[in-house]
N, C-alpha and C. Protein backbone atom coordinates (compact mmCIF):
# COMPACT_ATOMS: atom_id res chain seq x y z
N UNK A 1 2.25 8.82 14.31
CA UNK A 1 1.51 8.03 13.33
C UNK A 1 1.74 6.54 13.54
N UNK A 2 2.97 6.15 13.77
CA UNK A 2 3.05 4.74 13.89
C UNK A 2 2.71 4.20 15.65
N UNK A 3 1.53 3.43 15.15
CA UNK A 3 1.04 3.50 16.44
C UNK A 3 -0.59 2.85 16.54
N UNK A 4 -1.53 3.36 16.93
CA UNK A 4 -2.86 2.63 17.07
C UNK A 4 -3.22 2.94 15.32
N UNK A 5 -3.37 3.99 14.90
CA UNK A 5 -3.87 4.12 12.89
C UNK A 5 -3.02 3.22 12.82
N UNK A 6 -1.66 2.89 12.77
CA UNK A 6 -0.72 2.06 11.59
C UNK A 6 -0.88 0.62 12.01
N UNK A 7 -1.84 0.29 13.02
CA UNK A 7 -2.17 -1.17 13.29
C UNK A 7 -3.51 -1.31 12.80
N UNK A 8 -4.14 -0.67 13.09
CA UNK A 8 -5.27 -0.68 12.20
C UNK A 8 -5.17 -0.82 11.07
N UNK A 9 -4.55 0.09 10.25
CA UNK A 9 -4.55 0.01 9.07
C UNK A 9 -4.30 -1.45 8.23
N UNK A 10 -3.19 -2.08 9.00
CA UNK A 10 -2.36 -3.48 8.46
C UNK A 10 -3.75 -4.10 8.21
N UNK A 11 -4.41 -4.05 10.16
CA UNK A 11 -5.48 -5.25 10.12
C UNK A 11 -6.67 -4.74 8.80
N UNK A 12 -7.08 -3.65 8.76
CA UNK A 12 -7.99 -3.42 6.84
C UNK A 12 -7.01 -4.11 6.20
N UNK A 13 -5.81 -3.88 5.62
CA UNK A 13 -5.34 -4.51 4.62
C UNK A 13 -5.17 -6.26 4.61
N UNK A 14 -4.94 -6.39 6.01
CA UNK A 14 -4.94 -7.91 6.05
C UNK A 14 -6.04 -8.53 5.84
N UNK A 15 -7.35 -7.91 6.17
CA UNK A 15 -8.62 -8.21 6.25
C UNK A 15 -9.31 -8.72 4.83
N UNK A 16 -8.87 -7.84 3.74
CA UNK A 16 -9.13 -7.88 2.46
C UNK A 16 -9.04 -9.44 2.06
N UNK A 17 -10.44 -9.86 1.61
CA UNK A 17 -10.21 -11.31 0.65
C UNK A 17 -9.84 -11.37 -0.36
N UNK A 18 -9.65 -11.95 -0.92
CA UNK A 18 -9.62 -12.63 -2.46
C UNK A 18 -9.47 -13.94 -2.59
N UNK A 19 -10.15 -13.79 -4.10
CA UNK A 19 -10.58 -15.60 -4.00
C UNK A 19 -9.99 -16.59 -3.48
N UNK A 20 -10.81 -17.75 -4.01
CA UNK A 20 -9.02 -19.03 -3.72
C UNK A 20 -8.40 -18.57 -4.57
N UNK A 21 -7.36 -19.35 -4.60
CA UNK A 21 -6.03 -19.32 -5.10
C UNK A 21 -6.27 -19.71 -6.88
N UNK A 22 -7.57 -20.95 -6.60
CA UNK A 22 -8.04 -21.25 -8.05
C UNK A 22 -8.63 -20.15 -9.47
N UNK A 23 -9.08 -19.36 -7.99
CA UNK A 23 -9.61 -18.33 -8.90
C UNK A 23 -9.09 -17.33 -9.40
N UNK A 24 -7.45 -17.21 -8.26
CA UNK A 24 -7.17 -15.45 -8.24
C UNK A 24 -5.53 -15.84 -8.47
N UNK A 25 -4.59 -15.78 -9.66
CA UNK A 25 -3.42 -16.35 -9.83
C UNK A 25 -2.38 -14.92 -9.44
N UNK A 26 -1.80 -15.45 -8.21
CA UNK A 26 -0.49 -14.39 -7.73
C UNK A 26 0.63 -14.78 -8.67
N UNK A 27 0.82 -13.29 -9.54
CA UNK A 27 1.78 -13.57 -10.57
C UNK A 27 3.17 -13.13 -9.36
N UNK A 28 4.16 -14.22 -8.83
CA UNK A 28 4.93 -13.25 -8.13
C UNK A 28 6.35 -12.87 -8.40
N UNK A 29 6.60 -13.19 -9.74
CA UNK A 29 7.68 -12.39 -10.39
C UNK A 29 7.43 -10.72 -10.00
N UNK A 30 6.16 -10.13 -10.59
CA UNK A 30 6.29 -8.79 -10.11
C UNK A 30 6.87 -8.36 -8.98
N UNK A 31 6.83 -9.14 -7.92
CA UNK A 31 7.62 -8.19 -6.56
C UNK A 31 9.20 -8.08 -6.96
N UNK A 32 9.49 -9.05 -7.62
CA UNK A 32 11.12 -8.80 -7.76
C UNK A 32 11.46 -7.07 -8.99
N UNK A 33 9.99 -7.63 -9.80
CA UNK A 33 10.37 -6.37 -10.66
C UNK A 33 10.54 -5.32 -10.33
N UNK A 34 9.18 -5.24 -9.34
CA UNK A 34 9.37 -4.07 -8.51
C UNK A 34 10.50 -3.27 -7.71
N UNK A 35 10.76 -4.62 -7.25
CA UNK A 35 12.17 -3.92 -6.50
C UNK A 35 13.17 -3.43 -7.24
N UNK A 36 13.20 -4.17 -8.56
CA UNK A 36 14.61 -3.34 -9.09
C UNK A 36 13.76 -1.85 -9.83
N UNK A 37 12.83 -2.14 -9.64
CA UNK A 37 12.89 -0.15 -10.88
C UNK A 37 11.95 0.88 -9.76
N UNK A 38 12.72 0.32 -8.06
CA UNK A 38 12.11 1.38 -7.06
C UNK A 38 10.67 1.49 -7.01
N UNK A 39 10.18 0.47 -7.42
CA UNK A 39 8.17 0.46 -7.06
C UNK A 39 8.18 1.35 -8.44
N UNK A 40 8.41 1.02 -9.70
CA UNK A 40 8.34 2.11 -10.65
C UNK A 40 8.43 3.51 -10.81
N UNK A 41 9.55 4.11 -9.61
CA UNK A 41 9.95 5.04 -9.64
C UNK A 41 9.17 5.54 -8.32
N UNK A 42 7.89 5.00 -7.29
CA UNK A 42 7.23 5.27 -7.01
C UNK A 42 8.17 6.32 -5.40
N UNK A 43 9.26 5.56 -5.15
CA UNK A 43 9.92 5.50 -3.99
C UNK A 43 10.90 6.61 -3.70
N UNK A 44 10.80 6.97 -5.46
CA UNK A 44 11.89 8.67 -5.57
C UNK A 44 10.79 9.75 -5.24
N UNK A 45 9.97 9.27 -4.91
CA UNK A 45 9.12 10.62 -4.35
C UNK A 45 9.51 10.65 -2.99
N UNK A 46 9.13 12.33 -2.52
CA UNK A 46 9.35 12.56 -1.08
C UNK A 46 8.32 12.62 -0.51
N UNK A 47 7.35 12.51 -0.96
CA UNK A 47 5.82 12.41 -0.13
C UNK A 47 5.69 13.00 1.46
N UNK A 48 6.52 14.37 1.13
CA UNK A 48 6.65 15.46 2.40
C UNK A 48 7.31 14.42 3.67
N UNK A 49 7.93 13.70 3.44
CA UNK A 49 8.76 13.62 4.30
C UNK A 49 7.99 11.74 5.03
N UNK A 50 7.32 11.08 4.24
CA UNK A 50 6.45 9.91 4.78
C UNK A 50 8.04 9.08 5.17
N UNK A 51 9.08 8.97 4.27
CA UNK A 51 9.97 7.80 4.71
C UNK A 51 10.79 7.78 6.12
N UNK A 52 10.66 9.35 6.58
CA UNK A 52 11.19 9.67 7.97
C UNK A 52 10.10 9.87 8.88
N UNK A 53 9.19 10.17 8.43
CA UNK A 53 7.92 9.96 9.79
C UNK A 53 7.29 8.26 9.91
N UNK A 54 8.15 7.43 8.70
CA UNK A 54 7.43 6.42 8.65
C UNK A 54 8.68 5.32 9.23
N UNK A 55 9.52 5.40 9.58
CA UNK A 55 10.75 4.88 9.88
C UNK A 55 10.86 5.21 10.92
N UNK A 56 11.23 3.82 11.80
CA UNK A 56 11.53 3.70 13.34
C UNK A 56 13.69 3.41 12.89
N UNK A 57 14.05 4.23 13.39
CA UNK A 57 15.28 4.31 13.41
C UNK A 57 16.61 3.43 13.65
N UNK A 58 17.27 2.69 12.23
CA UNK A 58 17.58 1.26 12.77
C UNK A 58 17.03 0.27 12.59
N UNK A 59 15.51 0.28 12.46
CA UNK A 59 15.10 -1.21 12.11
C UNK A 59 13.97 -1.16 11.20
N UNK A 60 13.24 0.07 10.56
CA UNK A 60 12.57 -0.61 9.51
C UNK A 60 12.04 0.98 9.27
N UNK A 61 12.10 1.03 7.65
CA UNK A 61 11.46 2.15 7.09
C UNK A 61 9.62 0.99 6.54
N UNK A 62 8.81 1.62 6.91
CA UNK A 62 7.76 1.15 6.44
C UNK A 62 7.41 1.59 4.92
N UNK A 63 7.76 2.53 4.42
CA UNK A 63 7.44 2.93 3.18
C UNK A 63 8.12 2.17 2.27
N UNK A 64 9.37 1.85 2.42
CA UNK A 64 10.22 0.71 1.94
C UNK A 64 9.98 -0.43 1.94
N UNK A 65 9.35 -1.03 2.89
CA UNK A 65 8.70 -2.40 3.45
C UNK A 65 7.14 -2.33 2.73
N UNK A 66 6.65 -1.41 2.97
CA UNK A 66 4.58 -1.42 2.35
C UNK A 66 4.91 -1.63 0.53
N UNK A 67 5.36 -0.33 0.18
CA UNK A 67 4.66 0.25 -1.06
C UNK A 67 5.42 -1.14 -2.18
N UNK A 68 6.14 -1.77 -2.25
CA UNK A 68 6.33 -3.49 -3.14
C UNK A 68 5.10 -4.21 -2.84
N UNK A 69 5.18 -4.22 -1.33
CA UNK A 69 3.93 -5.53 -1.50
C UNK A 69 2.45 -4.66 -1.95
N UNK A 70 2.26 -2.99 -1.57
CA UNK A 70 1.00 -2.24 -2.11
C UNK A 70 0.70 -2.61 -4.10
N UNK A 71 2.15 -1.94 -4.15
CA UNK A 71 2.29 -2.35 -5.70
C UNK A 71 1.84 -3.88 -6.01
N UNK A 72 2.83 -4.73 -5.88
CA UNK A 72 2.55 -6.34 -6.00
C UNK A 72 1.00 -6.59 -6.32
N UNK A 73 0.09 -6.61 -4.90
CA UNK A 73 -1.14 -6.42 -4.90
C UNK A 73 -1.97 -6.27 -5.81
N UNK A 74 -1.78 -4.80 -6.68
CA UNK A 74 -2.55 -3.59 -7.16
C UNK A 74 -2.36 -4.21 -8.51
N UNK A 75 -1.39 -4.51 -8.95
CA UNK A 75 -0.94 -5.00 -10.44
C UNK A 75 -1.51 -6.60 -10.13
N UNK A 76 -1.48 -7.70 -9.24
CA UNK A 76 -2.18 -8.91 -9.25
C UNK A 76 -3.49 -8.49 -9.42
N UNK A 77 -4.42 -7.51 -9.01
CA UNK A 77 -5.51 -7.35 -9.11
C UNK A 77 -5.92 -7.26 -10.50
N UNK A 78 -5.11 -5.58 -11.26
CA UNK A 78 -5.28 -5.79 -12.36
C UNK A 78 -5.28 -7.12 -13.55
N UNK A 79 -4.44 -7.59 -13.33
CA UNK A 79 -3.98 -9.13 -13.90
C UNK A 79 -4.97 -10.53 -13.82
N UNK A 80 -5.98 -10.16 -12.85
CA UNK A 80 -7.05 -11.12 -12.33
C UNK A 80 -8.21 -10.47 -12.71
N UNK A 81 -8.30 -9.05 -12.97
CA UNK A 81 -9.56 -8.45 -13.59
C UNK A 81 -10.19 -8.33 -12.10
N UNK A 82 -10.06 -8.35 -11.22
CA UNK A 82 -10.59 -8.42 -9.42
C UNK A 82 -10.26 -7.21 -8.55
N UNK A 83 -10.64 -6.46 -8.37
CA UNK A 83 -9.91 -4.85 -7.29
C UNK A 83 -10.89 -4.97 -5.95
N UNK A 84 -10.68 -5.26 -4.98
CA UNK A 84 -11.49 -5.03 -4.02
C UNK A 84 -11.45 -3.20 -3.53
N UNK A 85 -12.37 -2.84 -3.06
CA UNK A 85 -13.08 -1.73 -2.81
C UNK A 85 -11.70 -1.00 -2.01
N UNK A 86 -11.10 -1.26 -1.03
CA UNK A 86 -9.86 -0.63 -0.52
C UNK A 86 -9.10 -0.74 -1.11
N UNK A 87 -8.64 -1.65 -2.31
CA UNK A 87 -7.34 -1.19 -3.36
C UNK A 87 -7.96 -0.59 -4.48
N UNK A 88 -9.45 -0.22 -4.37
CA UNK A 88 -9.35 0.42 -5.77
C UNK A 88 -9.12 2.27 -4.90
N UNK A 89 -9.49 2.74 -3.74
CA UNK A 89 -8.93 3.53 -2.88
C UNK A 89 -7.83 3.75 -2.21
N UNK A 90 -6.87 2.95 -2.41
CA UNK A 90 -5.26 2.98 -2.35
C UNK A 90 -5.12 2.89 -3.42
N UNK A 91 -5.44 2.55 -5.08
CA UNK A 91 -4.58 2.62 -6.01
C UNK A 91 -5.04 4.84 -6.46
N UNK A 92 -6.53 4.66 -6.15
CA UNK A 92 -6.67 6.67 -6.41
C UNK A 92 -5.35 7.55 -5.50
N UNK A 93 -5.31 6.75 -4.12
CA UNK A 93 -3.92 7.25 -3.72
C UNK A 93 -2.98 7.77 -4.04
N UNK A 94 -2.40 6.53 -4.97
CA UNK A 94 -1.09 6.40 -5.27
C UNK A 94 -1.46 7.48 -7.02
N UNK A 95 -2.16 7.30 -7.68
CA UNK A 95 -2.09 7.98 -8.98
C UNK A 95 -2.28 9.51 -8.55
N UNK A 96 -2.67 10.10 -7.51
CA UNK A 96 -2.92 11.22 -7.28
C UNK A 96 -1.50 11.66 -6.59
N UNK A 97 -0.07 10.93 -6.37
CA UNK A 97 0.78 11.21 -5.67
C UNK A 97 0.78 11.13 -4.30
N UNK A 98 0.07 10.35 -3.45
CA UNK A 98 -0.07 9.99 -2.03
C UNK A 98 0.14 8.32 -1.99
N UNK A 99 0.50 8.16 -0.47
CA UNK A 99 0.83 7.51 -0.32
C UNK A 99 -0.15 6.35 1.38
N UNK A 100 -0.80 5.54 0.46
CA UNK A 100 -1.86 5.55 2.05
C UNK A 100 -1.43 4.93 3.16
N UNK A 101 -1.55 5.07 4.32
CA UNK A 101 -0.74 4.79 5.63
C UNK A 101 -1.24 4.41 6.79
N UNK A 102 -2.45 4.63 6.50
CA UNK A 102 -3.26 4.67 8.25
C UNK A 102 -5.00 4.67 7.50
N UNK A 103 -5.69 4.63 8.48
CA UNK A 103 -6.83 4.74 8.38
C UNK A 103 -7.52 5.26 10.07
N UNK A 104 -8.18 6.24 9.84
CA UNK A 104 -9.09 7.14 11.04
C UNK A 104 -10.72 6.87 11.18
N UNK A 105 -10.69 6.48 12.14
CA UNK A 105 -12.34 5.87 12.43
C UNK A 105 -12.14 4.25 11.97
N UNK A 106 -13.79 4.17 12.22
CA UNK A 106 -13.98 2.52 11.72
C UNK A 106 -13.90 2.01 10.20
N UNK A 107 -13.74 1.28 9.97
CA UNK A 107 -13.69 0.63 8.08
C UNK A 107 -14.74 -0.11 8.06
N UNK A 108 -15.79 0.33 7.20
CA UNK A 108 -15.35 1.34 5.94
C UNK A 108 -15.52 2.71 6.09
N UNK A 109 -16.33 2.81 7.48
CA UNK A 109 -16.20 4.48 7.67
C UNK A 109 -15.12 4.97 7.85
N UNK A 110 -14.98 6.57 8.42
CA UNK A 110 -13.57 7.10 8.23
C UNK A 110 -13.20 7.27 7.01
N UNK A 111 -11.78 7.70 6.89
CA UNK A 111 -11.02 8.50 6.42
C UNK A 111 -9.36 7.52 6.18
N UNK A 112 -9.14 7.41 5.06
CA UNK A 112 -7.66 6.76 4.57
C UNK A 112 -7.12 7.97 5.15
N UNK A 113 -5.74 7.86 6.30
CA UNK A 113 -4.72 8.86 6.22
C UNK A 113 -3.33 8.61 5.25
N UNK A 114 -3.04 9.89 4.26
CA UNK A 114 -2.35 9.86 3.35
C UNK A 114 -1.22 10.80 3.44
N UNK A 115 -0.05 10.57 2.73
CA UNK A 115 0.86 11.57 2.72
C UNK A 115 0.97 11.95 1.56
N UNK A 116 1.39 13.04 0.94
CA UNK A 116 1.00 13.38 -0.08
C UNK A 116 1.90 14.51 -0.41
N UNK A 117 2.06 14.52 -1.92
CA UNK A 117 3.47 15.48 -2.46
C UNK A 117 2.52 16.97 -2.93
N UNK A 118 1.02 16.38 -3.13
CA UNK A 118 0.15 17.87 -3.09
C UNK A 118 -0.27 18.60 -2.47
């Protein structure tokens, strides 16, 4: 998995606009919150095993590294009244117990690849 999908994927997420800065206020206390109550518990899930298929050994769990700044994001959106079209499909993700990771085919075609506790 980590590999041609998990570069792709970054570049969709990086790709995503939002306004200026005038328009769209990054509250960024939340990332700290986040970190202390585990992404809101989000991180005590085992999501069949995503933190060891998602972890290069030694230098970086990605699920540890993504899902603060996914969260961060998802709650600035709410907070701005603003969801662009791929976080309002990573936030169905995450409320359904998955976790999104990759993306298969072109964007917006294709398929979000997810891990998932269902």
């Amino acid at each position: 998995l980590l590999g041609r999908e998990w570069d792709e994927w970054e570049e969709i997420i990086d790709a995503q606009q939002f306004p200026d800065s005038d328009d769209f206020d990054w509250h960024y206390l939340v990332g700290s919150k986040l970190i202390n109550t585990n992404c809101l518990g989000a991180l005590d899930k085992n999501l069949h095993g995503a933190d060891k298929k998602l972890t290069i050994e030694g230098v970086v769990n990605f699920l540890e590294e993504t899902m603060p700044y996914y969260m961060k994001i998802l709650l600035n959106c709410y907070a701005n009244n603003y969801m662009p079209e791929i976080w309002k499909d990573i936030l169905y993700v995450f409320q359904h117990n998955g976790f999104p990771c990759g993306w298969k085919g072109d964007y917006p075609e294709g398929k979000m690849i997810v891990f998932s506790n269902e």
